[in-house]
C-alpha atoms as a PDB file:
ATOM      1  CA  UNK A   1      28.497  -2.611   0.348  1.00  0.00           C
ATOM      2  CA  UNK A   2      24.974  -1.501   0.355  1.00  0.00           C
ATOM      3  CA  UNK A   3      24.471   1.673  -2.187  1.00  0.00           C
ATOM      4  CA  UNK A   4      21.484   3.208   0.148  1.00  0.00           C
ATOM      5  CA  UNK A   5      19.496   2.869   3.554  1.00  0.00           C
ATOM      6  CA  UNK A   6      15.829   3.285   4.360  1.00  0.00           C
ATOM      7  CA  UNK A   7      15.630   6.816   5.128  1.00  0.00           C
ATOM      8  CA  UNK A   8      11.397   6.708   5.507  1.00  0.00           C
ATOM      9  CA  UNK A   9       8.739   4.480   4.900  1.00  0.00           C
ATOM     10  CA  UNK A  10       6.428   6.464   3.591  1.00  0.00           C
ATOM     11  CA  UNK A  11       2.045   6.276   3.426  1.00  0.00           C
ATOM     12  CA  UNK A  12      -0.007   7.676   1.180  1.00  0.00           C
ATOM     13  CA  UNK A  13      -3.416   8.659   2.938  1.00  0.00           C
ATOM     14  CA  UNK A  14      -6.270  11.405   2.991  1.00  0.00           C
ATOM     15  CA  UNK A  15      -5.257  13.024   5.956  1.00  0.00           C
ATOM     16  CA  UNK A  16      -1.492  12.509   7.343  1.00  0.00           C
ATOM     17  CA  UNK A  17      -2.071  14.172  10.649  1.00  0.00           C
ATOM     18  CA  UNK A  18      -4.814  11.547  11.849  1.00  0.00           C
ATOM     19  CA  UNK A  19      -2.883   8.385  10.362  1.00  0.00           C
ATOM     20  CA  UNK A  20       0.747   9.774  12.107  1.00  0.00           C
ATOM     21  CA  UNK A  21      -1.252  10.013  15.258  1.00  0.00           C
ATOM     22  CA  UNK A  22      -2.690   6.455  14.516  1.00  0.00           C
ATOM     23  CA  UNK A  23       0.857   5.069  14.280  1.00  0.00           C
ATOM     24  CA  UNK A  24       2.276   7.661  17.494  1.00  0.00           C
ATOM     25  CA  UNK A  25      -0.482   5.505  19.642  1.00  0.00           C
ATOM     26  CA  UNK A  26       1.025   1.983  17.837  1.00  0.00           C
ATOM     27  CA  UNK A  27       4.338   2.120  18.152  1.00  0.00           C
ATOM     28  CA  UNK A  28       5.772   5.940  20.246  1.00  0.00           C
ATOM     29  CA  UNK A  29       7.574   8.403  18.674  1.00  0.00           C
ATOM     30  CA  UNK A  30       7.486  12.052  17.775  1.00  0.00           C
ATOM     31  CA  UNK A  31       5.331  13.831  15.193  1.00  0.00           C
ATOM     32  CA  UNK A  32       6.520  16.704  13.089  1.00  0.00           C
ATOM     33  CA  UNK A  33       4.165  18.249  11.345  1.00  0.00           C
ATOM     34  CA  UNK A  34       5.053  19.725   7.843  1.00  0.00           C
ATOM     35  CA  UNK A  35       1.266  20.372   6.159  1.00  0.00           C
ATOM     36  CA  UNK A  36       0.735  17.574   3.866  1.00  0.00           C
ATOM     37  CA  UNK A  37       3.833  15.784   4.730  1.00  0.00           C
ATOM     38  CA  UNK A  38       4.230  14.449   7.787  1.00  0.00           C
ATOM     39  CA  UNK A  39       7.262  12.367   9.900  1.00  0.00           C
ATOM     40  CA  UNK A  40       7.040  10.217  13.002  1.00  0.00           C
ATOM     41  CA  UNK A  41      10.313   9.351  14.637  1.00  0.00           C
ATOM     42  CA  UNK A  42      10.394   6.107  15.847  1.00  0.00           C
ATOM     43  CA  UNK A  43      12.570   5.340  18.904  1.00  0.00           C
ATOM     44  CA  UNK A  44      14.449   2.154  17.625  1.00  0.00           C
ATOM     45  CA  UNK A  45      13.072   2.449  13.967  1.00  0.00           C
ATOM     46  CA  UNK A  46      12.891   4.336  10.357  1.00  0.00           C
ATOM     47  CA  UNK A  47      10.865   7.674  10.073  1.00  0.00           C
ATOM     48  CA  UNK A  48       7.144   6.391   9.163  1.00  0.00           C
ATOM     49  CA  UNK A  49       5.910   9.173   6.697  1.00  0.00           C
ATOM     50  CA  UNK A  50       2.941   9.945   5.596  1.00  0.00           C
ATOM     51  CA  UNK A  51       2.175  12.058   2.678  1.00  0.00           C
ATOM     52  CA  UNK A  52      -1.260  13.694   1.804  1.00  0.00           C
ATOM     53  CA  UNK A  53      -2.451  11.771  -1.208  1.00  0.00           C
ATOM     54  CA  UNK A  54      -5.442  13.699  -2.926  1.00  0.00           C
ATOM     55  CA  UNK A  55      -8.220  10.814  -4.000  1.00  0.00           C
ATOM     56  CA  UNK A  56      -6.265   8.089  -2.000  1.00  0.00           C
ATOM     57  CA  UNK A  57      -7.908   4.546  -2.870  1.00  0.00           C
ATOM     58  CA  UNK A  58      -7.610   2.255   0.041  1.00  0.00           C
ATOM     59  CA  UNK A  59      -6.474  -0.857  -0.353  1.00  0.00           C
ATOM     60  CA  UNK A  60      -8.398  -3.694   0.022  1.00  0.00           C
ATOM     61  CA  UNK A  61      -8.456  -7.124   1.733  1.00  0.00           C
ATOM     62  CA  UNK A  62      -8.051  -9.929   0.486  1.00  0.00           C
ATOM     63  CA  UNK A  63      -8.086  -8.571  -2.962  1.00  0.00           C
ATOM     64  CA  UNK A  64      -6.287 -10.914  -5.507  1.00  0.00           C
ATOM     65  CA  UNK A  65      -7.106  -8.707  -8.488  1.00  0.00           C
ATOM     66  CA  UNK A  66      -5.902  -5.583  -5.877  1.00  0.00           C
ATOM     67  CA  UNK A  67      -2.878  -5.693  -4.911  1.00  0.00           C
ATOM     68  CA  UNK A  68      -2.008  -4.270  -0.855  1.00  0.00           C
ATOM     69  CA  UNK A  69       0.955  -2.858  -2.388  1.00  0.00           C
ATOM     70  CA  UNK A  70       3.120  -3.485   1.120  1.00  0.00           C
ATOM     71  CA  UNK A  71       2.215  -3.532   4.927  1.00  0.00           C
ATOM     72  CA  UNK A  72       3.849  -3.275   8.222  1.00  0.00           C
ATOM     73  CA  UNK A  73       4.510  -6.280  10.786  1.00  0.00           C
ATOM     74  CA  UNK A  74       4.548  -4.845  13.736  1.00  0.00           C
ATOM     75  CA  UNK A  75       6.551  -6.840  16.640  1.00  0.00           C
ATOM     76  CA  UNK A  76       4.572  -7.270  20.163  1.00  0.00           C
ATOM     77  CA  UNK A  77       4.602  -8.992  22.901  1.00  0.00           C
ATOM     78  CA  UNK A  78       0.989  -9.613  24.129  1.00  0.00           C
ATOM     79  CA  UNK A  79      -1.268 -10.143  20.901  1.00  0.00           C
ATOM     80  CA  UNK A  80      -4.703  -9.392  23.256  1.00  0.00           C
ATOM     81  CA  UNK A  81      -2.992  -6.389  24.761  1.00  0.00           C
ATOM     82  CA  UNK A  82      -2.125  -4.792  21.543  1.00  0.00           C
ATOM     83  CA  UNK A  83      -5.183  -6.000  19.907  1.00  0.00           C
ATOM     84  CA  UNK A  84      -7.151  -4.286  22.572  1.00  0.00           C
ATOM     85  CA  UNK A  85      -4.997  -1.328  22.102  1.00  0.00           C
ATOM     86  CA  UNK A  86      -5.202  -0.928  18.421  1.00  0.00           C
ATOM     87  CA  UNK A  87      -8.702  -1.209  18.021  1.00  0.00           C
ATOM     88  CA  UNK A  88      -9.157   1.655  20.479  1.00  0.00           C
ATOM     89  CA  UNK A  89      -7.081   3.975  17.881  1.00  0.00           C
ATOM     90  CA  UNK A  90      -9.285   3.080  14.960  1.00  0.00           C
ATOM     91  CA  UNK A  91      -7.188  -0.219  13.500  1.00  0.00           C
ATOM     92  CA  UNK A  92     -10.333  -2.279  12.084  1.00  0.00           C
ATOM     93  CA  UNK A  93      -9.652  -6.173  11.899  1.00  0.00           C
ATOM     94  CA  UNK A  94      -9.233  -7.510   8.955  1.00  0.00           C
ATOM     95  CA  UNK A  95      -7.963 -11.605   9.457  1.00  0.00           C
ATOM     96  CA  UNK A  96      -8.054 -12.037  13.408  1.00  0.00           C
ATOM     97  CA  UNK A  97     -10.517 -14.943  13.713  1.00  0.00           C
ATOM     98  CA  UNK A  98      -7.991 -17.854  14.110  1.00  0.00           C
ATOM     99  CA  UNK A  99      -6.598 -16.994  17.563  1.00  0.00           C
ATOM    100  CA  UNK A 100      -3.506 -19.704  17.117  1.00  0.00           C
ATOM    101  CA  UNK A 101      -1.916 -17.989  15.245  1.00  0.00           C
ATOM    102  CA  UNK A 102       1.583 -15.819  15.705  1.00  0.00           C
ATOM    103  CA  UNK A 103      -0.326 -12.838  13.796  1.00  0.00           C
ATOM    104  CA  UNK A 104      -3.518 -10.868  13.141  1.00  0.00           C
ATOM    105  CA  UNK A 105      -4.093  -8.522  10.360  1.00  0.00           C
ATOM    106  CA  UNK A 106      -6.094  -5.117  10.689  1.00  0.00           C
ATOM    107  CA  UNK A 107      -6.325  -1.936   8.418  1.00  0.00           C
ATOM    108  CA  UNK A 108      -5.111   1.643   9.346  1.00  0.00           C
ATOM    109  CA  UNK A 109      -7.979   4.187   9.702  1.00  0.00           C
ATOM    110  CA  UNK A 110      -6.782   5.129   6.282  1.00  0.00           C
ATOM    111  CA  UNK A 111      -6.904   1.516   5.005  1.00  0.00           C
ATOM    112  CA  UNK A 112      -3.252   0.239   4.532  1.00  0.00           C
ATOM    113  CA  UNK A 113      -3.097  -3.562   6.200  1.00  0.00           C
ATOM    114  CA  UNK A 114      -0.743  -4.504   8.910  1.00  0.00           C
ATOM    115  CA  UNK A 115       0.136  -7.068  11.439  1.00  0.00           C
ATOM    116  CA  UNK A 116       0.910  -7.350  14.975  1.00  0.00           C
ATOM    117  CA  UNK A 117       2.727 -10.315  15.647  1.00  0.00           C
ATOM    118  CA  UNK A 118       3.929 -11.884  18.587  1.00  0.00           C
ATOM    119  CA  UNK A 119       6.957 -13.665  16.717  1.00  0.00           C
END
């Protein structure tokens, strides 16, 4: 019997209002708005969080001596589509060049990696 659940994952950034509306565009959901903490409720999914992190370092990629820390796969059905999509919120690519692949990798405006993947 599991002890806990995922209540939140949660995103340290500069500004949580800008990367919560980043994420609204991505995947839906509501955003409440508490100052430097803020939730997105995601239809179907946990709370994304994200949490106002004075001097935030962005992660980089690839960075062997740097570790990401974590990122998000993000499920989708048309990789061009949401490619298209995501750039036109801010997402900046970060390992899109092979096209046969089931996955591309792009960076948050804040700088945290994810995927969308058509898997």
């Amino acid at each position: 019997m599991p002890v806990a659940k995922v209540g939140a994952v949660v995103l340290d950034c500069a500004d949580p209002r800008a990367l919560a509306g980043f994420y609204a565009g991505l995947v839906g959901g509501t955003i409440k708005d508490e100052g430097d903490w803020v939730d997105l409720q995601v239809p179907g999914g946990p709370v994304l969080a994200f949490q106002e992190a004075p001097g935030h370092v962005t992660p980089r990629w690839p960075a062997p001596d740097h570790s990401q820390q974590f990122h998000l796969d993000l499920t989708v059905e048309d990789l061009d589509a949401a490619e298209k999509e995501a750039l036109a919120l801010g997402a900046k690519p970060l390992e899109t060049e092979d096209r046969s692949r089931t996955f591309r990798v792009y960076a948050d405006p804040a700088g945290h990696p994810f995927c969308l993947c058509a898997c």
